[in-house]
N, C-alpha and C. Protein backbone atom coordinates (compact mmCIF):
# COMPACT_ATOMS: atom_id res chain seq x y z
N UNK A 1 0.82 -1.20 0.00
CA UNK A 1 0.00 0.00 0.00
C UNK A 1 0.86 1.25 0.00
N UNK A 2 1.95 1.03 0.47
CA UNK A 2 3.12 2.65 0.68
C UNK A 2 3.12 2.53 -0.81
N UNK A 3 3.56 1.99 -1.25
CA UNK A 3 3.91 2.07 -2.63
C UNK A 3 2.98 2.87 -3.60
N UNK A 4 1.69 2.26 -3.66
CA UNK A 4 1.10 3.46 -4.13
C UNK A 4 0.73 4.77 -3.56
N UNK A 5 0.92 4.97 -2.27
CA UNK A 5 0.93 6.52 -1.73
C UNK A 5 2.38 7.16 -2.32
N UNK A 6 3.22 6.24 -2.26
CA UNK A 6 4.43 7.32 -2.23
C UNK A 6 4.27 7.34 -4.48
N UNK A 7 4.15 6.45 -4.99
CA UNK A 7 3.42 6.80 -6.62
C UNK A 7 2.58 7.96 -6.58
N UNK A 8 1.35 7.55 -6.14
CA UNK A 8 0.81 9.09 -5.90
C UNK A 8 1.27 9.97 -5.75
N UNK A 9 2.15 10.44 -4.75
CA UNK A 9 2.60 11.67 -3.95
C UNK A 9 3.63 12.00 -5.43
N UNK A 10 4.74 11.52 -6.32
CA UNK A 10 5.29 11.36 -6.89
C UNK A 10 5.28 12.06 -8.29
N UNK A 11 4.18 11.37 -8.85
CA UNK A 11 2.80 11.54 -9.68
C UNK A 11 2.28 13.00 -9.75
N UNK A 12 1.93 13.11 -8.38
CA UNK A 12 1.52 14.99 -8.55
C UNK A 12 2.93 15.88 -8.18
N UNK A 13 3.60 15.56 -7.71
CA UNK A 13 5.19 16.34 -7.71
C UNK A 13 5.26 16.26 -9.13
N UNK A 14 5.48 15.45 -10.42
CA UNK A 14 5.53 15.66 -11.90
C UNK A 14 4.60 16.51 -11.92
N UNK A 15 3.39 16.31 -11.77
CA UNK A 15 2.59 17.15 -12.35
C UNK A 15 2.77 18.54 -12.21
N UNK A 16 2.95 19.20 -10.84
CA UNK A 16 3.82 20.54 -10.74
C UNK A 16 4.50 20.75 -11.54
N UNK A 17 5.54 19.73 -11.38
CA UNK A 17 6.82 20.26 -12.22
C UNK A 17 6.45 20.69 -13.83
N UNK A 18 5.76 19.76 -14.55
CA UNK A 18 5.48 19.61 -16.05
C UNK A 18 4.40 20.84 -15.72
N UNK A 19 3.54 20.88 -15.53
CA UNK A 19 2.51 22.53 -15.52
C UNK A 19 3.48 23.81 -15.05
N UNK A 20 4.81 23.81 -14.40
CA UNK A 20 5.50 25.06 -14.56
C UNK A 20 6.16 25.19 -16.07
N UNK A 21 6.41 23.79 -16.00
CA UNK A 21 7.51 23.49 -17.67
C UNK A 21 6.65 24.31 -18.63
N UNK A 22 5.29 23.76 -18.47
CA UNK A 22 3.76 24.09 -20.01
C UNK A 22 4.03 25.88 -19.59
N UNK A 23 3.89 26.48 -18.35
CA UNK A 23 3.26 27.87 -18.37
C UNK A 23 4.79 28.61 -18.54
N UNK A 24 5.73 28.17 -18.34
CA UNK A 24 6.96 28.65 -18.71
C UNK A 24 7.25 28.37 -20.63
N UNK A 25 6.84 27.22 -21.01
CA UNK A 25 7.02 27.87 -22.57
C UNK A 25 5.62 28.45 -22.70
N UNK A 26 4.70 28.51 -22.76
CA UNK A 26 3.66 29.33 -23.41
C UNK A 26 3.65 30.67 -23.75
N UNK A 27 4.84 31.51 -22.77
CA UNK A 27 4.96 32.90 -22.26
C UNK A 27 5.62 32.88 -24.04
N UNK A 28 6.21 31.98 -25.23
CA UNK A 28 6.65 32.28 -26.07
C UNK A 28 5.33 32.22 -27.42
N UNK A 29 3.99 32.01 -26.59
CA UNK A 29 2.92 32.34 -27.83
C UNK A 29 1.93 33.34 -27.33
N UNK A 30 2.02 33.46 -25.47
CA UNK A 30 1.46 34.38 -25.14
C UNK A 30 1.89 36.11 -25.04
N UNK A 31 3.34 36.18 -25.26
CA UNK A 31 3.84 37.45 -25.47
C UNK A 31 4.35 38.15 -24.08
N UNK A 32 4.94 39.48 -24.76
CA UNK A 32 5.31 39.83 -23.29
C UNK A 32 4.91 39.99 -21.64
N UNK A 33 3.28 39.78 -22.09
CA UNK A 33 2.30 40.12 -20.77
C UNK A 33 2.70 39.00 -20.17
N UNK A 34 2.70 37.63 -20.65
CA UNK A 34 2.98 36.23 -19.67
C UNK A 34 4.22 36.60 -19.36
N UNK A 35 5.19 36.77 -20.27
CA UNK A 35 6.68 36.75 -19.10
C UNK A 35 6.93 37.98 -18.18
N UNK A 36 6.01 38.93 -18.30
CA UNK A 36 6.10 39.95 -17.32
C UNK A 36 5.23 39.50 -15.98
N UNK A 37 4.19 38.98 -16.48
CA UNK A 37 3.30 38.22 -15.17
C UNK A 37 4.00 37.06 -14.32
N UNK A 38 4.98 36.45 -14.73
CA UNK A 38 5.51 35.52 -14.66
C UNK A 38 6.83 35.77 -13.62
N UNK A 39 6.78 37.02 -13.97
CA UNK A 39 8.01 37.71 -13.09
C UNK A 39 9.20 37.29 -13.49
N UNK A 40 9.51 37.33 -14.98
CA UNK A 40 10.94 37.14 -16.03
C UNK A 40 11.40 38.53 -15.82
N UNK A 41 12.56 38.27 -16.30
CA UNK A 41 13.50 39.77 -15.92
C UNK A 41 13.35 40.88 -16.63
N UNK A 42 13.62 41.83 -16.50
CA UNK A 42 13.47 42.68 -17.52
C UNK A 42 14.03 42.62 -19.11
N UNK A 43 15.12 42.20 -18.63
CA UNK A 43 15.98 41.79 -20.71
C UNK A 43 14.83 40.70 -21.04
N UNK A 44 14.24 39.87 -19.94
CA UNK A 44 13.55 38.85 -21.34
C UNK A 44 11.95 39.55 -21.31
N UNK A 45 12.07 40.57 -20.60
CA UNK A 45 10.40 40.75 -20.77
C UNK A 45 10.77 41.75 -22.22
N UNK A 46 11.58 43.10 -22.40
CA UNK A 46 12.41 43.66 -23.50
C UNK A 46 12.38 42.71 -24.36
N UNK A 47 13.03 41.58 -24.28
CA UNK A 47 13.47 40.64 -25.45
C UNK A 47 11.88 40.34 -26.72
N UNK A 48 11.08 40.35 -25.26
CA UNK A 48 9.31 39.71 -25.88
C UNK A 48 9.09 40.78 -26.48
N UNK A 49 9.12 41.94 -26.33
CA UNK A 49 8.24 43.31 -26.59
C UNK A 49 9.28 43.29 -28.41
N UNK A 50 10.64 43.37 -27.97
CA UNK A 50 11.50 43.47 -28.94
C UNK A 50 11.18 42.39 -30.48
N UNK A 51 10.72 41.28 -30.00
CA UNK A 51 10.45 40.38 -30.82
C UNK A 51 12.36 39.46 -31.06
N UNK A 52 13.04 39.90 -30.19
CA UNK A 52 14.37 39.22 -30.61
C UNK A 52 14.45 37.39 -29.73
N UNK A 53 14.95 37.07 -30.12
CA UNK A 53 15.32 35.55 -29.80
C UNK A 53 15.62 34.41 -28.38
N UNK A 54 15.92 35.90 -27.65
CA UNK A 54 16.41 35.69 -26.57
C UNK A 54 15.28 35.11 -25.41
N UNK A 55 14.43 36.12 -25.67
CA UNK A 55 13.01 35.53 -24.83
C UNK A 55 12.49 33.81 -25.00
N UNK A 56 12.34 33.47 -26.05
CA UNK A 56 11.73 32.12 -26.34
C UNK A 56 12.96 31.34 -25.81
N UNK A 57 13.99 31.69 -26.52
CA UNK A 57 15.55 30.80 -25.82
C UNK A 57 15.45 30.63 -24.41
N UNK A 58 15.15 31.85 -23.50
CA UNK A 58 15.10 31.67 -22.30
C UNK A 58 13.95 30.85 -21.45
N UNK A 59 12.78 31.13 -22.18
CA UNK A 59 11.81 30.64 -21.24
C UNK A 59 11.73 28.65 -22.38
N UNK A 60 12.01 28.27 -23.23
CA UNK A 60 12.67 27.36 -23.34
C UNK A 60 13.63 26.17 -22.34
N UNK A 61 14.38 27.09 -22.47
CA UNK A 61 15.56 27.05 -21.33
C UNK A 61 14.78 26.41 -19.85
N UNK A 62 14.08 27.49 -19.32
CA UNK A 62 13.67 27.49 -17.92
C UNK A 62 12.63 26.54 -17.83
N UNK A 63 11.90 26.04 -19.15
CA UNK A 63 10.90 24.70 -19.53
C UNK A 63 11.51 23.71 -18.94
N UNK A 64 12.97 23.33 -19.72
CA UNK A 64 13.58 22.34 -19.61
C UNK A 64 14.13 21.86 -18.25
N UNK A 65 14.25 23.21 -17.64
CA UNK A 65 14.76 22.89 -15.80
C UNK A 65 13.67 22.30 -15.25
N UNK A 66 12.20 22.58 -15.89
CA UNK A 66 11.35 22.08 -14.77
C UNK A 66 10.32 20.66 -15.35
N UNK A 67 10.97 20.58 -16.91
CA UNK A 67 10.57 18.94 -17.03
C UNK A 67 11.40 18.07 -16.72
N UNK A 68 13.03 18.27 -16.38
CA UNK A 68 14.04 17.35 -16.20
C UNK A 68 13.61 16.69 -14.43
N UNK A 69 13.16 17.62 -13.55
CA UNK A 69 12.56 17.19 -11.85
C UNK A 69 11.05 15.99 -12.63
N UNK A 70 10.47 16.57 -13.31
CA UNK A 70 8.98 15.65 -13.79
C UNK A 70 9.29 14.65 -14.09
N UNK A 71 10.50 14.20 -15.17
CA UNK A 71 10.69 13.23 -15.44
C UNK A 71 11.22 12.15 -14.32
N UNK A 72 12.45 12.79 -13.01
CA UNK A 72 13.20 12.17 -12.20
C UNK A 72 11.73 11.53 -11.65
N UNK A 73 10.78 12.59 -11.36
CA UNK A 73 9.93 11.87 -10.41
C UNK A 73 8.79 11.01 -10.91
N UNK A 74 8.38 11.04 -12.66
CA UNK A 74 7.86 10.03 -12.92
C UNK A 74 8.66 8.64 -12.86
N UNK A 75 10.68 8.72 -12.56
CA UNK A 75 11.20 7.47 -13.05
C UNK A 75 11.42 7.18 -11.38
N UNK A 76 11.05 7.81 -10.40
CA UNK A 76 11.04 7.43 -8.85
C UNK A 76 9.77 6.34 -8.95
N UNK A 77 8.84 6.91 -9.56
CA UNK A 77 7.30 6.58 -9.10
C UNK A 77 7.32 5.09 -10.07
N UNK A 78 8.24 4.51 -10.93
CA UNK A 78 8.70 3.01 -11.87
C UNK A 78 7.45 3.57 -13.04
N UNK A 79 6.94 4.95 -13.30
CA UNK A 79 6.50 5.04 -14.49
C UNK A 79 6.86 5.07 -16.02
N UNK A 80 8.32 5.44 -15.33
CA UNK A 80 9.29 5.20 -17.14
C UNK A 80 10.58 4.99 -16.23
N UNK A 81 11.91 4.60 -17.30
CA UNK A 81 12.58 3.83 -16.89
C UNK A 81 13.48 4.92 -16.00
N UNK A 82 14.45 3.93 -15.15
CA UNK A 82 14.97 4.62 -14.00
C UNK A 82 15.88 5.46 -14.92
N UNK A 83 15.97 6.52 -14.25
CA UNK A 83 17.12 7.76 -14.99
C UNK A 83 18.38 7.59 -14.03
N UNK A 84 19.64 8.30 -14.40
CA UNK A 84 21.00 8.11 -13.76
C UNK A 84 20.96 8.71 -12.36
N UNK A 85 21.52 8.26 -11.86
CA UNK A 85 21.49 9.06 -10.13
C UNK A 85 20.23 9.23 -9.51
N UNK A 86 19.49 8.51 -9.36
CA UNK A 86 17.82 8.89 -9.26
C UNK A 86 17.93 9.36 -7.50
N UNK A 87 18.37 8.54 -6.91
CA UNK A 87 18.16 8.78 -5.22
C UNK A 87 18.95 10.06 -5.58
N UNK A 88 20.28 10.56 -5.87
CA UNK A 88 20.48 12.05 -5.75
C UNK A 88 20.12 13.08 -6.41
N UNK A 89 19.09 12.77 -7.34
CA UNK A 89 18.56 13.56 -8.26
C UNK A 89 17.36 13.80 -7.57
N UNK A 90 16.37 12.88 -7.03
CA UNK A 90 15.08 13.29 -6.25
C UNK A 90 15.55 14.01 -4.95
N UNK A 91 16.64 13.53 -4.20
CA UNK A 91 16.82 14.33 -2.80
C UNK A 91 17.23 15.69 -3.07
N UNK A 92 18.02 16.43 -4.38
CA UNK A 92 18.52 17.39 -4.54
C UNK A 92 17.56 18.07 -4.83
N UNK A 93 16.41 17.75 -6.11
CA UNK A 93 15.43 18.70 -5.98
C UNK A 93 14.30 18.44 -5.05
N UNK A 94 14.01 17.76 -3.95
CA UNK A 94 13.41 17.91 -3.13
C UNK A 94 13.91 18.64 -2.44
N UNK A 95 15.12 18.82 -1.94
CA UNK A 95 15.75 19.73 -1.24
C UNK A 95 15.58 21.61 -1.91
N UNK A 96 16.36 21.35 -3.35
CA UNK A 96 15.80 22.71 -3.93
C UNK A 96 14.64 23.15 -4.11
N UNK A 97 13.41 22.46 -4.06
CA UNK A 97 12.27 22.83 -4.19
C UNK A 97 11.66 23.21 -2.54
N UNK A 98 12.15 22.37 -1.46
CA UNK A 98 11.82 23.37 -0.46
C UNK A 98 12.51 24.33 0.08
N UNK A 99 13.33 24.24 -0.21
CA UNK A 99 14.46 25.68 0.31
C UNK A 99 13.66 26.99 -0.72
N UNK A 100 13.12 26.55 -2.01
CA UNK A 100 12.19 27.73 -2.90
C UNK A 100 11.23 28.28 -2.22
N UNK A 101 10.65 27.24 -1.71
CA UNK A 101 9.38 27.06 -0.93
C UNK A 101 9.22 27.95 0.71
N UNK A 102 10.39 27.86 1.07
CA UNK A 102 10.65 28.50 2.52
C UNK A 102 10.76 30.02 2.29
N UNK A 103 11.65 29.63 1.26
CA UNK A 103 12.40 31.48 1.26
C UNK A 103 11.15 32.47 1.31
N UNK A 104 10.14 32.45 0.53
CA UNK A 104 9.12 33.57 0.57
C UNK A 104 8.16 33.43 1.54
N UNK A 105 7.91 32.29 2.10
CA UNK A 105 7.32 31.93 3.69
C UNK A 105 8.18 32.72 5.00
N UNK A 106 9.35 32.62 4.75
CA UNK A 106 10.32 33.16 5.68
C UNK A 106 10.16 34.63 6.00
N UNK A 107 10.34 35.63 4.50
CA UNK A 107 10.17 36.62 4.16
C UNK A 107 8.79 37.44 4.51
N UNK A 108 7.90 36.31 4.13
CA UNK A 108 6.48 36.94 4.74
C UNK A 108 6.29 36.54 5.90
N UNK A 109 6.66 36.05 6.82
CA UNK A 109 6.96 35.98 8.04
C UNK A 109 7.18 37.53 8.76
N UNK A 110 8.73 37.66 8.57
CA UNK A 110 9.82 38.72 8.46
C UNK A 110 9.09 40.03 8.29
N UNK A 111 8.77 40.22 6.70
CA UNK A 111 8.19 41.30 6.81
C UNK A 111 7.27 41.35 5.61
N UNK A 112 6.30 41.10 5.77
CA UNK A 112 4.76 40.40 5.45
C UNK A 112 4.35 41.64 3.91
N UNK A 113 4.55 42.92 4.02
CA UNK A 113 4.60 43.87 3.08
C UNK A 113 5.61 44.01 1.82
N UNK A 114 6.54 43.09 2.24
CA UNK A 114 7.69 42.97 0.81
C UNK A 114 7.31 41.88 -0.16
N UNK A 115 6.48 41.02 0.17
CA UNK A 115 5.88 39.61 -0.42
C UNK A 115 4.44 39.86 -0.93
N UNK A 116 4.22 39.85 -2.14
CA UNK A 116 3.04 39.65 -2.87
C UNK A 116 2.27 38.14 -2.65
N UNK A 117 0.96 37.93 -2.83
CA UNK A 117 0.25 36.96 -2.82
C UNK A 117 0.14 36.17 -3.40
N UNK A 118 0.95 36.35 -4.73
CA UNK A 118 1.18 35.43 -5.97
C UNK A 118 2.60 34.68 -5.20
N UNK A 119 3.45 35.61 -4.63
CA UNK A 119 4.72 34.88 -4.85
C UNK A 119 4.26 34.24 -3.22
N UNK A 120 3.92 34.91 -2.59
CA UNK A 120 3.71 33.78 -1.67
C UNK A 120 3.20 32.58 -1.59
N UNK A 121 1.97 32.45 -2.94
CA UNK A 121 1.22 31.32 -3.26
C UNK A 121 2.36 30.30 -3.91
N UNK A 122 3.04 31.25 -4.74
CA UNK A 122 3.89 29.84 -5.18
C UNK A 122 5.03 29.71 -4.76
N UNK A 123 5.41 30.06 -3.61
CA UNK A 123 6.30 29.43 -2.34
C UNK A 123 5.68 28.53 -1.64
N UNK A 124 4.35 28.72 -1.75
CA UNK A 124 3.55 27.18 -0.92
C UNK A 124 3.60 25.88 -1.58
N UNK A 125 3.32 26.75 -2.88
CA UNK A 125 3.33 25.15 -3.72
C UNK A 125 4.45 24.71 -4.14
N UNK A 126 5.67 25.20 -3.52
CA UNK A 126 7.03 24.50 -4.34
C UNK A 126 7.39 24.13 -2.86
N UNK A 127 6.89 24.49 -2.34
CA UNK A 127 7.40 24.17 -0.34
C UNK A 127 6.58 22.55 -0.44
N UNK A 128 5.31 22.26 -1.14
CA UNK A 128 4.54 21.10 -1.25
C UNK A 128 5.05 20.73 -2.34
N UNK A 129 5.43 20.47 -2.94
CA UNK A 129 6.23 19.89 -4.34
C UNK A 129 7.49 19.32 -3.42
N UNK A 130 8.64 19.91 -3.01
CA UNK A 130 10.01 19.37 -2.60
C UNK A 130 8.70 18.20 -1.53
N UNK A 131 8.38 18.60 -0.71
CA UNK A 131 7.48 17.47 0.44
C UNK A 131 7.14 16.31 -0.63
N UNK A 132 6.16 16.67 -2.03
CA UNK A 132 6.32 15.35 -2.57
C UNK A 132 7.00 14.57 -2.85
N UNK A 133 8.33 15.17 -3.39
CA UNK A 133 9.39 14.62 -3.76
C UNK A 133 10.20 13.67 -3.02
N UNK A 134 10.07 14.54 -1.37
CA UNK A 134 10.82 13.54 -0.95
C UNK A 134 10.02 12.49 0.03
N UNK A 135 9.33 12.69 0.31
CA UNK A 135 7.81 11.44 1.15
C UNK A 135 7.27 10.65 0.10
N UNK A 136 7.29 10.88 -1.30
CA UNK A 136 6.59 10.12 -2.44
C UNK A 136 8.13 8.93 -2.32
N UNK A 137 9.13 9.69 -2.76
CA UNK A 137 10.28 8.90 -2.81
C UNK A 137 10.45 7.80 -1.56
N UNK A 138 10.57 8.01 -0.38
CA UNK A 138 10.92 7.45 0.53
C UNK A 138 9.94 6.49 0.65
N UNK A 139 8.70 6.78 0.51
CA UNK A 139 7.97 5.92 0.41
C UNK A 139 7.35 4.83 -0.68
N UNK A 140 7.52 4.99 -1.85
CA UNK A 140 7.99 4.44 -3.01
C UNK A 140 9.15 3.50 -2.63
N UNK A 141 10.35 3.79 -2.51
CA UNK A 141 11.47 3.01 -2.42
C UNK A 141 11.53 2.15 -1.05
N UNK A 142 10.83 2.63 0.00
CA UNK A 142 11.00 1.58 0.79
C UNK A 142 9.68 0.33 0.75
N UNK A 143 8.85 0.39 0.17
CA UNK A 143 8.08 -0.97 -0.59
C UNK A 143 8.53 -1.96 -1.63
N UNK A 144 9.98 -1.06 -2.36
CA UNK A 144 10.54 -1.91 -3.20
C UNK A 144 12.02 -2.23 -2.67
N UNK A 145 11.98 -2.18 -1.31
CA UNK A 145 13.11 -2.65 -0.79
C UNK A 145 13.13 -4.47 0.09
């Protein structure tokens, strides 16, 4: 029975990950308003308005950081085949995903007026993403131990 909780838990950690991957490239058919909403930097929000190359390259780019965690954790959960380093590849971004997760919890803690409601919302959900990652994992792997 762990086994499929920690699949589950696993399962929706991809799913995070792959729905930041989708809303991070889209910002290259939705235009500069998504990567400015998105809170991209100023050269790539410029880059969008500009129409130059750099924008799609980047949010491309930043796709790929967040389907490479989707995939580790569909190959934790035995949905596709195991990828290289898997135990240090799930503990590292479980680890990076709650240390994401803290920082703007911390901050709005601290001082509650420097933190918007967006970024605080998605400090919750990457603070619950690293938690999937690593309770889906642990629990996953110790049924197949």
């Amino acid at each position: 029975m762990k086994s499929k909780y920690g699949i589950t838990l696993l399962f929706l950690a991809a799913i995070i990950a792959f729905s930041t991957a989708l809303a991070h490239f889209s910002c290259v058919f939705f235009g500069p308003e998504c990567y400015s909403a998105q809170m991209a930097p100023k050269f790539i929000v410029e880059s969008a308005q500009q129409g130059t190359i750099v924008a799609p390259i980047g949010a491309f780019f930043a796709a790929i950081l967040f389907i490479i965690p989707g995939c580790y954790a569909l190959s934790a959960a035995h949905i596709i085949r195991k990828l290289p380093l898997l135990k240090l590849g799930i503990y590292t971004i479980a680890t990076l995903c709650i240390i994401r997760g803290l920082l703007p919890i911390q901050l709005w803690l601290r001082k509650p007026d420097k933190v918007t409601d967006v970024v605080l919302f998605v400090g919750i959900v990457w603070l619950v993403a690293g938690l999937l990652y690593l309770f889906g994992y642990r629990s996953a792997s110790k049924a197949n131990v």
